[in-house]
PDB file of N, CA and C in Angstrom:
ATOM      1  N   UNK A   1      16.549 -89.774 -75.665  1.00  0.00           N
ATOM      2  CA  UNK A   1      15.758 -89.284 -76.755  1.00  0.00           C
ATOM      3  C   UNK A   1      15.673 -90.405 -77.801  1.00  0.00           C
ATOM      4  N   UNK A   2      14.495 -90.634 -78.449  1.00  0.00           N
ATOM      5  CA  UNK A   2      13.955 -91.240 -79.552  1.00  0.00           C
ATOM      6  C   UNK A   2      14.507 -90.829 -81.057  1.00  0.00           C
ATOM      7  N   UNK A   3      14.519 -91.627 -81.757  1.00  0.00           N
ATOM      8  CA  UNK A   3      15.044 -90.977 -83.247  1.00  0.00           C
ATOM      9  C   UNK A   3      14.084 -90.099 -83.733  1.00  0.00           C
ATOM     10  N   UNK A   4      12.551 -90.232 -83.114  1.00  0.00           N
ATOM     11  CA  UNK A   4      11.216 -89.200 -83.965  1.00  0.00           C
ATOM     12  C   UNK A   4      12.187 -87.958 -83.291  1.00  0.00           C
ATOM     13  N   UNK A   5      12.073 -87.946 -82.144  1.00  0.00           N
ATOM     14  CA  UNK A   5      12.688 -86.962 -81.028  1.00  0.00           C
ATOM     15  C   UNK A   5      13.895 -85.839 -81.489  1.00  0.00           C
ATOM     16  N   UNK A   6      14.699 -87.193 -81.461  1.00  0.00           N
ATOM     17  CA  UNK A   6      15.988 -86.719 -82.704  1.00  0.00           C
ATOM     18  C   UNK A   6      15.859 -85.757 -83.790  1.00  0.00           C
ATOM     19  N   UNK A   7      14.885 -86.314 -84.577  1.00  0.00           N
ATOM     20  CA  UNK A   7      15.198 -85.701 -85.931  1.00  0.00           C
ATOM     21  C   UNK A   7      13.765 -84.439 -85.969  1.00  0.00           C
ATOM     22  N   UNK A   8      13.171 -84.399 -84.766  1.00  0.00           N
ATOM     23  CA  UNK A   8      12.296 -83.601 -84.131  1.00  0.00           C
ATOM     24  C   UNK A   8      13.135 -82.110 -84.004  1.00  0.00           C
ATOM     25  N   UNK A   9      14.237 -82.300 -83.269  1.00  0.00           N
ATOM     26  CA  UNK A   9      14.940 -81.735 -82.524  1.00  0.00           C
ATOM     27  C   UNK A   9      16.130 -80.573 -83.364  1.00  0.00           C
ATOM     28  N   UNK A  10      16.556 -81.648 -84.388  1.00  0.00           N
ATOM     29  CA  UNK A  10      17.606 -81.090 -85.462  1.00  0.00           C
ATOM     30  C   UNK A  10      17.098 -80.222 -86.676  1.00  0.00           C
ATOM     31  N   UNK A  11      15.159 -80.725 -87.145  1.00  0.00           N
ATOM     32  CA  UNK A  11      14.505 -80.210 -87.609  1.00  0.00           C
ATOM     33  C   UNK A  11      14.536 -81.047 -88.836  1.00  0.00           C
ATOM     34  N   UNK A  12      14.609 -82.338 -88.884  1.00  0.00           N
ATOM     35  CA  UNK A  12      14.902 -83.244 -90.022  1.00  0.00           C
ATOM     36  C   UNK A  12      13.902 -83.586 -90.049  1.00  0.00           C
ATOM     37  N   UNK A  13      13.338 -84.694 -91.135  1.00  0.00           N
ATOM     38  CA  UNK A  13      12.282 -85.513 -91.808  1.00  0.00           C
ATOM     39  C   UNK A  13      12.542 -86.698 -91.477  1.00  0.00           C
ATOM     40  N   UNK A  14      11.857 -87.199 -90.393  1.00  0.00           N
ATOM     41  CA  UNK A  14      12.027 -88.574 -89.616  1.00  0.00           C
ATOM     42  C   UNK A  14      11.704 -90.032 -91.168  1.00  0.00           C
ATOM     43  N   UNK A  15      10.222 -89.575 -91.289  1.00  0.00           N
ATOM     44  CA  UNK A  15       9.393 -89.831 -91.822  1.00  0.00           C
ATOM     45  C   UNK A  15       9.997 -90.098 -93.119  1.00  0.00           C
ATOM     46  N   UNK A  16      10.742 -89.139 -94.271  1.00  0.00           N
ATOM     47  CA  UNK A  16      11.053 -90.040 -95.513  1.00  0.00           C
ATOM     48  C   UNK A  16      12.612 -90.599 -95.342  1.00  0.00           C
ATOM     49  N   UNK A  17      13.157 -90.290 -94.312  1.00  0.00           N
ATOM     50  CA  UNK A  17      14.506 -90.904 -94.252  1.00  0.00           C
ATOM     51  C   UNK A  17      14.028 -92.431 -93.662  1.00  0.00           C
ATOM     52  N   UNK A  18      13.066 -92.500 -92.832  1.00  0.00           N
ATOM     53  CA  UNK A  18      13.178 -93.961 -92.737  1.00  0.00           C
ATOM     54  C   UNK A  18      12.037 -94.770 -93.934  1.00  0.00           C
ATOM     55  N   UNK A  19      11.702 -93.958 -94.817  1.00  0.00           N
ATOM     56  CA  UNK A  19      10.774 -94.475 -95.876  1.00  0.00           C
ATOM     57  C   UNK A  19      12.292 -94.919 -96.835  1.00  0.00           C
ATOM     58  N   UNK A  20      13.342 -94.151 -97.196  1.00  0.00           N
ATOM     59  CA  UNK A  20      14.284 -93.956 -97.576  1.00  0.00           C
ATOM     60  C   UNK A  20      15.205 -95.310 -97.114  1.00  0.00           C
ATOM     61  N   UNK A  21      15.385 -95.515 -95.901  1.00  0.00           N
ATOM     62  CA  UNK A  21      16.272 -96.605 -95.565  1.00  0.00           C
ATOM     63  C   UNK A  21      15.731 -97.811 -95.025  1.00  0.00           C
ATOM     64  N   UNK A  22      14.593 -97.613 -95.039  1.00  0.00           N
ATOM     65  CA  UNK A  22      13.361 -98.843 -94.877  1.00  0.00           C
ATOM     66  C   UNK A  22      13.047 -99.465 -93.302  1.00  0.00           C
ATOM     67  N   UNK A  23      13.746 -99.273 -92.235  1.00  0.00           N
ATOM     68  CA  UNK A  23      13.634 -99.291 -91.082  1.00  0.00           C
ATOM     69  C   UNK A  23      14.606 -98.419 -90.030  1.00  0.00           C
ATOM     70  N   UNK A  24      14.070 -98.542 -88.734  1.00  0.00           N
ATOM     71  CA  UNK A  24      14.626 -98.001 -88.027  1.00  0.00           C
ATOM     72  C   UNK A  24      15.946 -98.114 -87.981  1.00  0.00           C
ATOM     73  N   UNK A  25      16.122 -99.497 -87.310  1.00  0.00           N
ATOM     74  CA  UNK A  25      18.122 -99.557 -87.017  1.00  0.00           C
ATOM     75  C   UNK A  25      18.699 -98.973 -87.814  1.00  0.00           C
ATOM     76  N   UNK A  26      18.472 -99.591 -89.758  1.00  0.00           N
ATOM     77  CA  UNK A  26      19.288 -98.728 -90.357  1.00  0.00           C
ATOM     78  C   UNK A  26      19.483 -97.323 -90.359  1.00  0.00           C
ATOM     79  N   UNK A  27      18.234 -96.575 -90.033  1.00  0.00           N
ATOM     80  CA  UNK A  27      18.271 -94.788 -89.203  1.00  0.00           C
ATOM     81  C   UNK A  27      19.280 -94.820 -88.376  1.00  0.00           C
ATOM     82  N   UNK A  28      19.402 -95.201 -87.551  1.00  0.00           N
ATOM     83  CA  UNK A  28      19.859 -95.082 -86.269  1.00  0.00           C
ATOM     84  C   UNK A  28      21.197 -95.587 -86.358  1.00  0.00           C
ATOM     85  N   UNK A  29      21.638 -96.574 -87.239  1.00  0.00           N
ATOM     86  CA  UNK A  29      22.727 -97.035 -87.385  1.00  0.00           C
ATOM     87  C   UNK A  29      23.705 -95.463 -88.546  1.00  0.00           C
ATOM     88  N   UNK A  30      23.169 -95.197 -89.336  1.00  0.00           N
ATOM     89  CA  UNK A  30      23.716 -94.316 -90.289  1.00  0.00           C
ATOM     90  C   UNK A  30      23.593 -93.175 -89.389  1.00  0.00           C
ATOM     91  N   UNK A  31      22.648 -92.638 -88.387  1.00  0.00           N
ATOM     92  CA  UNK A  31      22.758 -91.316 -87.757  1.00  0.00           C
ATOM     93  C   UNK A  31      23.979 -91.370 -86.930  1.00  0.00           C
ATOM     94  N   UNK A  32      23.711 -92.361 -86.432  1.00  0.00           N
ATOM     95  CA  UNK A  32      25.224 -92.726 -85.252  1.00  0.00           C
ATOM     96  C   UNK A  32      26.758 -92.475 -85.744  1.00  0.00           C
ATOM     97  N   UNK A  33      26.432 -93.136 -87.355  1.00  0.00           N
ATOM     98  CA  UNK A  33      27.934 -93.063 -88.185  1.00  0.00           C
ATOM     99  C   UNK A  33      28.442 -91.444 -88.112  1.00  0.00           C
ATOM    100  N   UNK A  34      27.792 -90.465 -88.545  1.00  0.00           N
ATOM    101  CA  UNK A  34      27.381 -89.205 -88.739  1.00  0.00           C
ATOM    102  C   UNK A  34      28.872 -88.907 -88.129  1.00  0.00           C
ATOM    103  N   UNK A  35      28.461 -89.141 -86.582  1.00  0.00           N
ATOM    104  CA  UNK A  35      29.109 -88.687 -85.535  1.00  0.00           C
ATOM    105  C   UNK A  35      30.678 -88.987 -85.694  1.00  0.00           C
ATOM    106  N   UNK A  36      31.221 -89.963 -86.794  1.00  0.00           N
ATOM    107  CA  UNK A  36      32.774 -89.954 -86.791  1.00  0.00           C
ATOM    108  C   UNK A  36      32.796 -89.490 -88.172  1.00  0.00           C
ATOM    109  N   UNK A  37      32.295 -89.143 -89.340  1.00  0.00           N
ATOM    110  CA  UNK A  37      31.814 -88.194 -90.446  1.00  0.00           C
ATOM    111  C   UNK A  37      32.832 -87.591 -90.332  1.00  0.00           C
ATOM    112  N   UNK A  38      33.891 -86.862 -90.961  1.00  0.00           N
ATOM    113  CA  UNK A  38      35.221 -85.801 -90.785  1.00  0.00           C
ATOM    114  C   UNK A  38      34.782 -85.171 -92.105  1.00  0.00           C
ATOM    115  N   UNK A  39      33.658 -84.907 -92.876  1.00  0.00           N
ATOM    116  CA  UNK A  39      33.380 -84.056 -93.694  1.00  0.00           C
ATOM    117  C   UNK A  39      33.397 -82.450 -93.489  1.00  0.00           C
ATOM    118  N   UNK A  40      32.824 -82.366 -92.366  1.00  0.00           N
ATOM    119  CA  UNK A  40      32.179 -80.764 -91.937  1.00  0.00           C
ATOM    120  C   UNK A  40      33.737 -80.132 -91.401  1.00  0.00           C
ATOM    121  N   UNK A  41      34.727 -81.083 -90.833  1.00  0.00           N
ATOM    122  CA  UNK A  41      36.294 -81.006 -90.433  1.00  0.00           C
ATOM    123  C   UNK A  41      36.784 -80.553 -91.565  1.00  0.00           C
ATOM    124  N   UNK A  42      36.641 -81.364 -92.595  1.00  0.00           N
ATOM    125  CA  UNK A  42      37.275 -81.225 -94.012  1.00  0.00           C
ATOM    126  C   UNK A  42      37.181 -79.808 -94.280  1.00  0.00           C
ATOM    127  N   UNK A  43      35.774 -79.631 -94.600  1.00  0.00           N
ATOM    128  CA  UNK A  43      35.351 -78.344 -95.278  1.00  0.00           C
ATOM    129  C   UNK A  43      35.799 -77.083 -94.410  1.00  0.00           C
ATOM    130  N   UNK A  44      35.814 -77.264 -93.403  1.00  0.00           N
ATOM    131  CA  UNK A  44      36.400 -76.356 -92.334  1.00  0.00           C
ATOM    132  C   UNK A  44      38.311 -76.102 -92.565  1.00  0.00           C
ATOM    133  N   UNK A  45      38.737 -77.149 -92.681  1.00  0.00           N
ATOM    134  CA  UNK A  45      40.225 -76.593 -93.217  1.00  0.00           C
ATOM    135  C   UNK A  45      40.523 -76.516 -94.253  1.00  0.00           C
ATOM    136  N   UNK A  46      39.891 -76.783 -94.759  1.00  0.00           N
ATOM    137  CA  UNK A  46      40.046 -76.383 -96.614  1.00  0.00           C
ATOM    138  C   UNK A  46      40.004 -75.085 -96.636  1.00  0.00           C
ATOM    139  N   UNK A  47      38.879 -74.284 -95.871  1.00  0.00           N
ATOM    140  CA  UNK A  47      38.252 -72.964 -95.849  1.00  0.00           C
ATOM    141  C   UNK A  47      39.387 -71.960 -95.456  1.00  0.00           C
ATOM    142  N   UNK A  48      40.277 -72.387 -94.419  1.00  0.00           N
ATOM    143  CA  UNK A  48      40.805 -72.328 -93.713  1.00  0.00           C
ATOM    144  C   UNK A  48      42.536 -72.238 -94.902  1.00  0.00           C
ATOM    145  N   UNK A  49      42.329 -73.335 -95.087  1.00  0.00           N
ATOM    146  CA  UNK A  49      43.944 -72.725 -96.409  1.00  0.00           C
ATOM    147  C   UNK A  49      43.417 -72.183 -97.226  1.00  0.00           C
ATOM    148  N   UNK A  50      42.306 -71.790 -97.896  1.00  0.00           N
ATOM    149  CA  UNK A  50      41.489 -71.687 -99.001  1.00  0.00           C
ATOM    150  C   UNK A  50      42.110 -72.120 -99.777  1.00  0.00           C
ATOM    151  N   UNK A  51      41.830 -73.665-100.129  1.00  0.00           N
ATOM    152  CA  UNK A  51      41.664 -74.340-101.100  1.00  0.00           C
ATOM    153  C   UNK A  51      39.767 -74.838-101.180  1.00  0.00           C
ATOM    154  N   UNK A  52      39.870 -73.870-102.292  1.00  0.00           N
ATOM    155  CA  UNK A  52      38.592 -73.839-102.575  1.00  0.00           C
ATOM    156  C   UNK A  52      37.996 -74.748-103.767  1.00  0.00           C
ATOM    157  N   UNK A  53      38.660 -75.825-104.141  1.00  0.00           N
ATOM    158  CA  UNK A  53      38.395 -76.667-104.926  1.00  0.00           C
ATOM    159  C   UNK A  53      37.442 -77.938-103.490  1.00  0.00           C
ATOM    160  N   UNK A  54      38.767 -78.266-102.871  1.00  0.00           N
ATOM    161  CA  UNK A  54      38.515 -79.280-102.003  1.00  0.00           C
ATOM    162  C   UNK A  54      37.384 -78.523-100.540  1.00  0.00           C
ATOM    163  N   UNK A  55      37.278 -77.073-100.988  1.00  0.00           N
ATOM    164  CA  UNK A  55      36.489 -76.813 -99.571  1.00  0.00           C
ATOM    165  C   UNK A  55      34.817 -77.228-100.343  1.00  0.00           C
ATOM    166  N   UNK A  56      35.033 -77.027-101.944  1.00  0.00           N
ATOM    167  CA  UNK A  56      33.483 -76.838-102.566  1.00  0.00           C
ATOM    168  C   UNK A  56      33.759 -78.676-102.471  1.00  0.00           C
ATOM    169  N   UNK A  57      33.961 -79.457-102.853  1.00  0.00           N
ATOM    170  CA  UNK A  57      33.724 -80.594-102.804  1.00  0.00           C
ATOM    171  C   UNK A  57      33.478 -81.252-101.129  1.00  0.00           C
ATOM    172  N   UNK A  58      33.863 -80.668 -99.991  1.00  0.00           N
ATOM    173  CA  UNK A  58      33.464 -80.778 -98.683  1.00  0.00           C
ATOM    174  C   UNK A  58      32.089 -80.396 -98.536  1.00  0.00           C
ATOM    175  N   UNK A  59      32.026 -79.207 -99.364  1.00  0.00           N
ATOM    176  CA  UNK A  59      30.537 -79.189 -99.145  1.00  0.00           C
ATOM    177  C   UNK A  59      29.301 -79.495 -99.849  1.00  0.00           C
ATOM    178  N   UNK A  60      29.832 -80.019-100.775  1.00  0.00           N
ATOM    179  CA  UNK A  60      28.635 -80.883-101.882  1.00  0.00           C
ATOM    180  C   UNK A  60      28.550 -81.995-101.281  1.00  0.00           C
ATOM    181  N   UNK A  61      29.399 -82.546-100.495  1.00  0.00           N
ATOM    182  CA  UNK A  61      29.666 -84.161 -99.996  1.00  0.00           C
ATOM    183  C   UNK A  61      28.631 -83.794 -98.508  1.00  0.00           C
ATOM    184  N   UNK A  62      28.687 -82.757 -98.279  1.00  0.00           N
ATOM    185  CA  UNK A  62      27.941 -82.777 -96.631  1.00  0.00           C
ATOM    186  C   UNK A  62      26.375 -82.435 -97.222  1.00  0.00           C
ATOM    187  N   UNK A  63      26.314 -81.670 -98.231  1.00  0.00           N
ATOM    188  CA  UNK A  63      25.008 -81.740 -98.981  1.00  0.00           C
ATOM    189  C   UNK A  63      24.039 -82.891 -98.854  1.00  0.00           C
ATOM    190  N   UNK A  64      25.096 -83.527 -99.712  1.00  0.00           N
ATOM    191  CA  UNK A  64      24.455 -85.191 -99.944  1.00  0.00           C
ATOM    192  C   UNK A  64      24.685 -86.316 -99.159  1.00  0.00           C
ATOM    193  N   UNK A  65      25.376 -85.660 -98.210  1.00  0.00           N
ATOM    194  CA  UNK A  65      25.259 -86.717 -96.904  1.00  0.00           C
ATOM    195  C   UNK A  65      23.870 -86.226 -95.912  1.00  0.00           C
ATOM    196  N   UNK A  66      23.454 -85.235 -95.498  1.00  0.00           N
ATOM    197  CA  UNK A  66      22.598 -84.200 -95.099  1.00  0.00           C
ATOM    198  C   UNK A  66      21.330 -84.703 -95.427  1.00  0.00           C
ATOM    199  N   UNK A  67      21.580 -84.498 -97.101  1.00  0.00           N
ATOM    200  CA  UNK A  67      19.743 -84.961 -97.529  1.00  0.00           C
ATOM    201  C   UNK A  67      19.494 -86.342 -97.493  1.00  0.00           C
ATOM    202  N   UNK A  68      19.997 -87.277 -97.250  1.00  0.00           N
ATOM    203  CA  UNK A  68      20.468 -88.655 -97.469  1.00  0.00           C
ATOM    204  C   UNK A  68      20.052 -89.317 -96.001  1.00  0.00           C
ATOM    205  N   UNK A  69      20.456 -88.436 -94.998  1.00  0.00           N
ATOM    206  CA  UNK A  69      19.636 -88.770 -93.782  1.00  0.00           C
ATOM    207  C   UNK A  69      18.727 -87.953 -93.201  1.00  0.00           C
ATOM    208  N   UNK A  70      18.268 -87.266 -94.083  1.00  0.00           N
ATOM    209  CA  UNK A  70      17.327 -86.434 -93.729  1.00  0.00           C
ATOM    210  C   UNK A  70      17.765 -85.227 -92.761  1.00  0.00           C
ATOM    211  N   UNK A  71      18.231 -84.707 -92.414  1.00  0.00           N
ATOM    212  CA  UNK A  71      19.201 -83.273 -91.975  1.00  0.00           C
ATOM    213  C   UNK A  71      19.055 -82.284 -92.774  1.00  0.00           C
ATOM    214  N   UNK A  72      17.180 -81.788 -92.488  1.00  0.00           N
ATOM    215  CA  UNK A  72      17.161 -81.116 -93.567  1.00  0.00           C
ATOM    216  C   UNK A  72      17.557 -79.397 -93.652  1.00  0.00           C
ATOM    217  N   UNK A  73      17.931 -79.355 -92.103  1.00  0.00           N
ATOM    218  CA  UNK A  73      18.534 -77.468 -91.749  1.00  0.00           C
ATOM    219  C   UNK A  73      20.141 -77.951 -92.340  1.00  0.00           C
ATOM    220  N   UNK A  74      20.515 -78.579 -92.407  1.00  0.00           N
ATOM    221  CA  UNK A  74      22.076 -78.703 -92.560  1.00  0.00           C
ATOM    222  C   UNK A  74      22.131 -78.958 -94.006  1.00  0.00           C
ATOM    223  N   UNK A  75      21.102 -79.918 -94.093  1.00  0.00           N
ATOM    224  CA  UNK A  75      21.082 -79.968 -96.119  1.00  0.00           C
ATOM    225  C   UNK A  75      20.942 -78.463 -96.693  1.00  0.00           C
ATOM    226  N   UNK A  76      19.676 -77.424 -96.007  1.00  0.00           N
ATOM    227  CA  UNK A  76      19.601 -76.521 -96.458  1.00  0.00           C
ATOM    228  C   UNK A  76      21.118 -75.438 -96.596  1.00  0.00           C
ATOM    229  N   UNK A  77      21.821 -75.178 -95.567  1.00  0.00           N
ATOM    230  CA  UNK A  77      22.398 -74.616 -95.068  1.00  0.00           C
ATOM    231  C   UNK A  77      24.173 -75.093 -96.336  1.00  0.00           C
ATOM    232  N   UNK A  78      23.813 -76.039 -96.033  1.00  0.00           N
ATOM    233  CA  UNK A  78      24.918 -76.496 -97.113  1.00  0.00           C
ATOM    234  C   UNK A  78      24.961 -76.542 -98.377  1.00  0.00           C
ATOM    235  N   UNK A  79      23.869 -76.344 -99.139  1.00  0.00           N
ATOM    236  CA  UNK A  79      23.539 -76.286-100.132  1.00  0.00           C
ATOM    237  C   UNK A  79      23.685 -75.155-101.098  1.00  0.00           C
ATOM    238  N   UNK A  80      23.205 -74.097 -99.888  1.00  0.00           N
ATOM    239  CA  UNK A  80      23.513 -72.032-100.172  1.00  0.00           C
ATOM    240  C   UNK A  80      25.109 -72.600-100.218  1.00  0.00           C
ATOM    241  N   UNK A  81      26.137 -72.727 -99.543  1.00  0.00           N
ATOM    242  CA  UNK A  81      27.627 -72.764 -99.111  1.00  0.00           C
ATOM    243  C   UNK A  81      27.912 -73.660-100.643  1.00  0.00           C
ATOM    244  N   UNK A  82      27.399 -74.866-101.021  1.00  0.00           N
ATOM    245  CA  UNK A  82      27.938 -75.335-102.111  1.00  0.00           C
ATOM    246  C   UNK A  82      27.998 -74.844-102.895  1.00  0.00           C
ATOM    247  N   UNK A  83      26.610 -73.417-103.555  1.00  0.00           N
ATOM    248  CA  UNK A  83      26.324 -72.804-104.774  1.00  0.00           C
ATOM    249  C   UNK A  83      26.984 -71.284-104.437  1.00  0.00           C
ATOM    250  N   UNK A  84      27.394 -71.179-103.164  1.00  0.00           N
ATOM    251  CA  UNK A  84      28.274 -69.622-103.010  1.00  0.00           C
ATOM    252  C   UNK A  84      29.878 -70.211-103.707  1.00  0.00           C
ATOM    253  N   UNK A  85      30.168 -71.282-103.653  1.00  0.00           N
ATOM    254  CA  UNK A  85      31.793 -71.791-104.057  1.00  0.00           C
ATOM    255  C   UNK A  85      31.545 -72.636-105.154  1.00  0.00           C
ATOM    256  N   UNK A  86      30.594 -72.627-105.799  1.00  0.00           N
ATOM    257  CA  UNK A  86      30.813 -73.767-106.881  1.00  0.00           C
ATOM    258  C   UNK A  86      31.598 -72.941-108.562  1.00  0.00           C
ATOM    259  N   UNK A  87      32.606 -73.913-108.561  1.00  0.00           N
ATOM    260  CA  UNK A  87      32.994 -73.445-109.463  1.00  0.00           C
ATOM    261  C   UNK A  87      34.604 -72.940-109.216  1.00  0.00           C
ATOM    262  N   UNK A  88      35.029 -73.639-107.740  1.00  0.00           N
ATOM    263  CA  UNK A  88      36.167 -72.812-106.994  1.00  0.00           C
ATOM    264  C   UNK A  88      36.194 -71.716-106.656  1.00  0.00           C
ATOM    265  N   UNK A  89      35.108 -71.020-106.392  1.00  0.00           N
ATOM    266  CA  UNK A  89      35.165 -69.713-106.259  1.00  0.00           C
ATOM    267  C   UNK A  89      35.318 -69.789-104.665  1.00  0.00           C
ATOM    268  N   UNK A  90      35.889 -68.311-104.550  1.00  0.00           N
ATOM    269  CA  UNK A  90      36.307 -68.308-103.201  1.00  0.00           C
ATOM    270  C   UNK A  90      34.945 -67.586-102.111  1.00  0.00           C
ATOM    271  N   UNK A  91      35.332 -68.392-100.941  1.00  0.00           N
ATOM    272  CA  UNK A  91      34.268 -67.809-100.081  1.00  0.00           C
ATOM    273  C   UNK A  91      34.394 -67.101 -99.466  1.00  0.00           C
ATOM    274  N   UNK A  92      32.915 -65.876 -99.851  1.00  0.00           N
ATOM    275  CA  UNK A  92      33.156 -64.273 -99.329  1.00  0.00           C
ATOM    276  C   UNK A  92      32.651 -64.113 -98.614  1.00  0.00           C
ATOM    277  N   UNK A  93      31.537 -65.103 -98.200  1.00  0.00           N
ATOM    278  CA  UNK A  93      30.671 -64.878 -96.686  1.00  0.00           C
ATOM    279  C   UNK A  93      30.665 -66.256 -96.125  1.00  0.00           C
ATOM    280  N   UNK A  94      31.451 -65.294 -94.912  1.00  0.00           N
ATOM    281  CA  UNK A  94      32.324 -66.458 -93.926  1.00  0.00           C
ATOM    282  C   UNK A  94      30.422 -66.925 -93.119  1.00  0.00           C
ATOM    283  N   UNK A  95      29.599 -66.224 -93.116  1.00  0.00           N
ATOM    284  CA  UNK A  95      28.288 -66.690 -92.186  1.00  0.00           C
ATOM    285  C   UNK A  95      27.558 -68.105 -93.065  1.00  0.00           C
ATOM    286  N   UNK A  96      28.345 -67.899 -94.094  1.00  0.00           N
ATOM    287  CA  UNK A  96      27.335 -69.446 -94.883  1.00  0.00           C
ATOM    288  C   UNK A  96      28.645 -70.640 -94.124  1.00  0.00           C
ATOM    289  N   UNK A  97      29.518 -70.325 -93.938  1.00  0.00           N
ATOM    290  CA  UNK A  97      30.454 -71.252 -93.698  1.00  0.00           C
ATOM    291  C   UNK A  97      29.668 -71.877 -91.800  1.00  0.00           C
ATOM    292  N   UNK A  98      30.002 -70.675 -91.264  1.00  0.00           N
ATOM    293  CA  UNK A  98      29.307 -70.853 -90.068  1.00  0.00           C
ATOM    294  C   UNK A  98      27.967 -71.240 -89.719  1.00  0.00           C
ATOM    295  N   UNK A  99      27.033 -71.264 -90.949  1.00  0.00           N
ATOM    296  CA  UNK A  99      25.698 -71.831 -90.697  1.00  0.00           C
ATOM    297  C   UNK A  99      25.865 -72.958 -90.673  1.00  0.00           C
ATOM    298  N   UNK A 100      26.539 -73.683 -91.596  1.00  0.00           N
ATOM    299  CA  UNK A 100      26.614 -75.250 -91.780  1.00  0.00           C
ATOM    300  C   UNK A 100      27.623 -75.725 -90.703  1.00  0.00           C
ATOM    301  N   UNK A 101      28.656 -75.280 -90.000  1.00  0.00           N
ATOM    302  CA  UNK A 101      28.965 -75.862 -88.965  1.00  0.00           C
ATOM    303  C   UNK A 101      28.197 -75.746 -87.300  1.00  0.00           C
ATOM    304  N   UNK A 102      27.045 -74.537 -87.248  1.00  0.00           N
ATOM    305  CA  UNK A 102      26.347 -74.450 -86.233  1.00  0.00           C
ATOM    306  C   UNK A 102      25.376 -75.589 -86.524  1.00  0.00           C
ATOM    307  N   UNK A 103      24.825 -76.024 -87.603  1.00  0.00           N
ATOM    308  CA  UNK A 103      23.983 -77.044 -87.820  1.00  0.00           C
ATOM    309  C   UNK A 103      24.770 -78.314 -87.585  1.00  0.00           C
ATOM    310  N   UNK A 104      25.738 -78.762 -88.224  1.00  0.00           N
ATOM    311  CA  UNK A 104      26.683 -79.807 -87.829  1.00  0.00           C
ATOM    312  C   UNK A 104      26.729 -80.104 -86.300  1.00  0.00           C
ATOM    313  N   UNK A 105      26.987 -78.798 -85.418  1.00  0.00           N
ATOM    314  CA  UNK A 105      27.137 -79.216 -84.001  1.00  0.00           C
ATOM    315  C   UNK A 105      25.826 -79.344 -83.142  1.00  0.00           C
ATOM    316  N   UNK A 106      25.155 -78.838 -83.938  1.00  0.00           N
ATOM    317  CA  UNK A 106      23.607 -79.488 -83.392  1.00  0.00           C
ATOM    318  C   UNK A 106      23.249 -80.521 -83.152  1.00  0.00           C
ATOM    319  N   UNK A 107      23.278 -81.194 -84.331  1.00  0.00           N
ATOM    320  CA  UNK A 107      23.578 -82.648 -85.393  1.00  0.00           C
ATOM    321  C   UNK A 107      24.409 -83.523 -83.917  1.00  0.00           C
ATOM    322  N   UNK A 108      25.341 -83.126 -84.126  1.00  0.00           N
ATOM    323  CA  UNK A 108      26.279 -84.030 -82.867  1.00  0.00           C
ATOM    324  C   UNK A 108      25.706 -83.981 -81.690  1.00  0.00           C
ATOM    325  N   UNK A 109      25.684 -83.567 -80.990  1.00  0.00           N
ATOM    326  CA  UNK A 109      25.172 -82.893 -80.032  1.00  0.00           C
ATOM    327  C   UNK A 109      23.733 -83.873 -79.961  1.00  0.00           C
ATOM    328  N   UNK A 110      22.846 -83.358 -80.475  1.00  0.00           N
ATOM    329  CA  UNK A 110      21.549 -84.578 -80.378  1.00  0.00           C
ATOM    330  C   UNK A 110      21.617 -85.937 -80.870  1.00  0.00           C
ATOM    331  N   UNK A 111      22.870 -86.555 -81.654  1.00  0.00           N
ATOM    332  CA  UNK A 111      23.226 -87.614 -81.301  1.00  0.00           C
ATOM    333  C   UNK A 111      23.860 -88.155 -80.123  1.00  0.00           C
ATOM    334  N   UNK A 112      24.594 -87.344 -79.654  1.00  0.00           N
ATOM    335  CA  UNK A 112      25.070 -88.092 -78.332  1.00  0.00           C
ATOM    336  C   UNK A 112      23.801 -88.161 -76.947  1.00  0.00           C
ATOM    337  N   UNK A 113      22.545 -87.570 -77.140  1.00  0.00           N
ATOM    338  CA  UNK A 113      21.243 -87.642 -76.999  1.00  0.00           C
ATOM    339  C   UNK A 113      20.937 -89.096 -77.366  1.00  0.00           C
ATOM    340  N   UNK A 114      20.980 -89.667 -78.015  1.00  0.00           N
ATOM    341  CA  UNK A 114      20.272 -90.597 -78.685  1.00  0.00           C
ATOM    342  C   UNK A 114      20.474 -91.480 -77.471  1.00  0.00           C
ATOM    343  N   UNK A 115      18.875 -92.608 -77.536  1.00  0.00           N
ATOM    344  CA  UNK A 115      18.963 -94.029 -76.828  1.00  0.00           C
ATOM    345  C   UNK A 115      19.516 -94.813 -77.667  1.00  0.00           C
TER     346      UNK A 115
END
């Protein structure tokens, strides 16, 4: 699979992420990084002790990692999850937690796709 393909696939914006990073490789080089990323890990055991300081900062960080490469179901998805905990508040709906890691494994998943 192609990076149009790719980000076809995940439901991202091919188009201003590489307007954004000015050519391909660098796409392709930062999508690739993605894949050793331990953010979406983070936010997942934070959730998990509920420490909800460090789970809301896991997920502002996957926010802006998300929109940054254009990941725009996972930007979305993370974004609801940042503004359900912002503020340390604790998280009461475990399905925002699970949206952003079903998008995450998408994410992986069609990178290891990649040519």
């Amino acid at each position: 699979m192609n990076l149009e393909e790719f980000y076809a696939q995940i439901g991202g914006d091919y188009a201003d992420t590489l307007q954004r990073l000015c050519n391909e490789n660098m796409v392709k080089k930062f999508v690739k990084k993605y894949q050793d990323d331990p953010t979406c890990a983070n936010l997942h055991n934070a959730a998990l002790q509920q420490d909800w300081e460090a789970a809301f900062r896991g997920a502002h960080t996957l926010k802006g990692v998300a929109q940054n490469l254009g990941f725009e179901r996972l930007y979305q998805v993370s974004a609801v999850l940042t503004e359900a905990m912002r503020g340390n508040k604790p998280l009461e709906d475990r399905s925002l937690l699970d949206a952003v890691e079903q998008q995450d494994a998408a994410i992986r998943r069609a990178i290891s796709e990649l040519e």
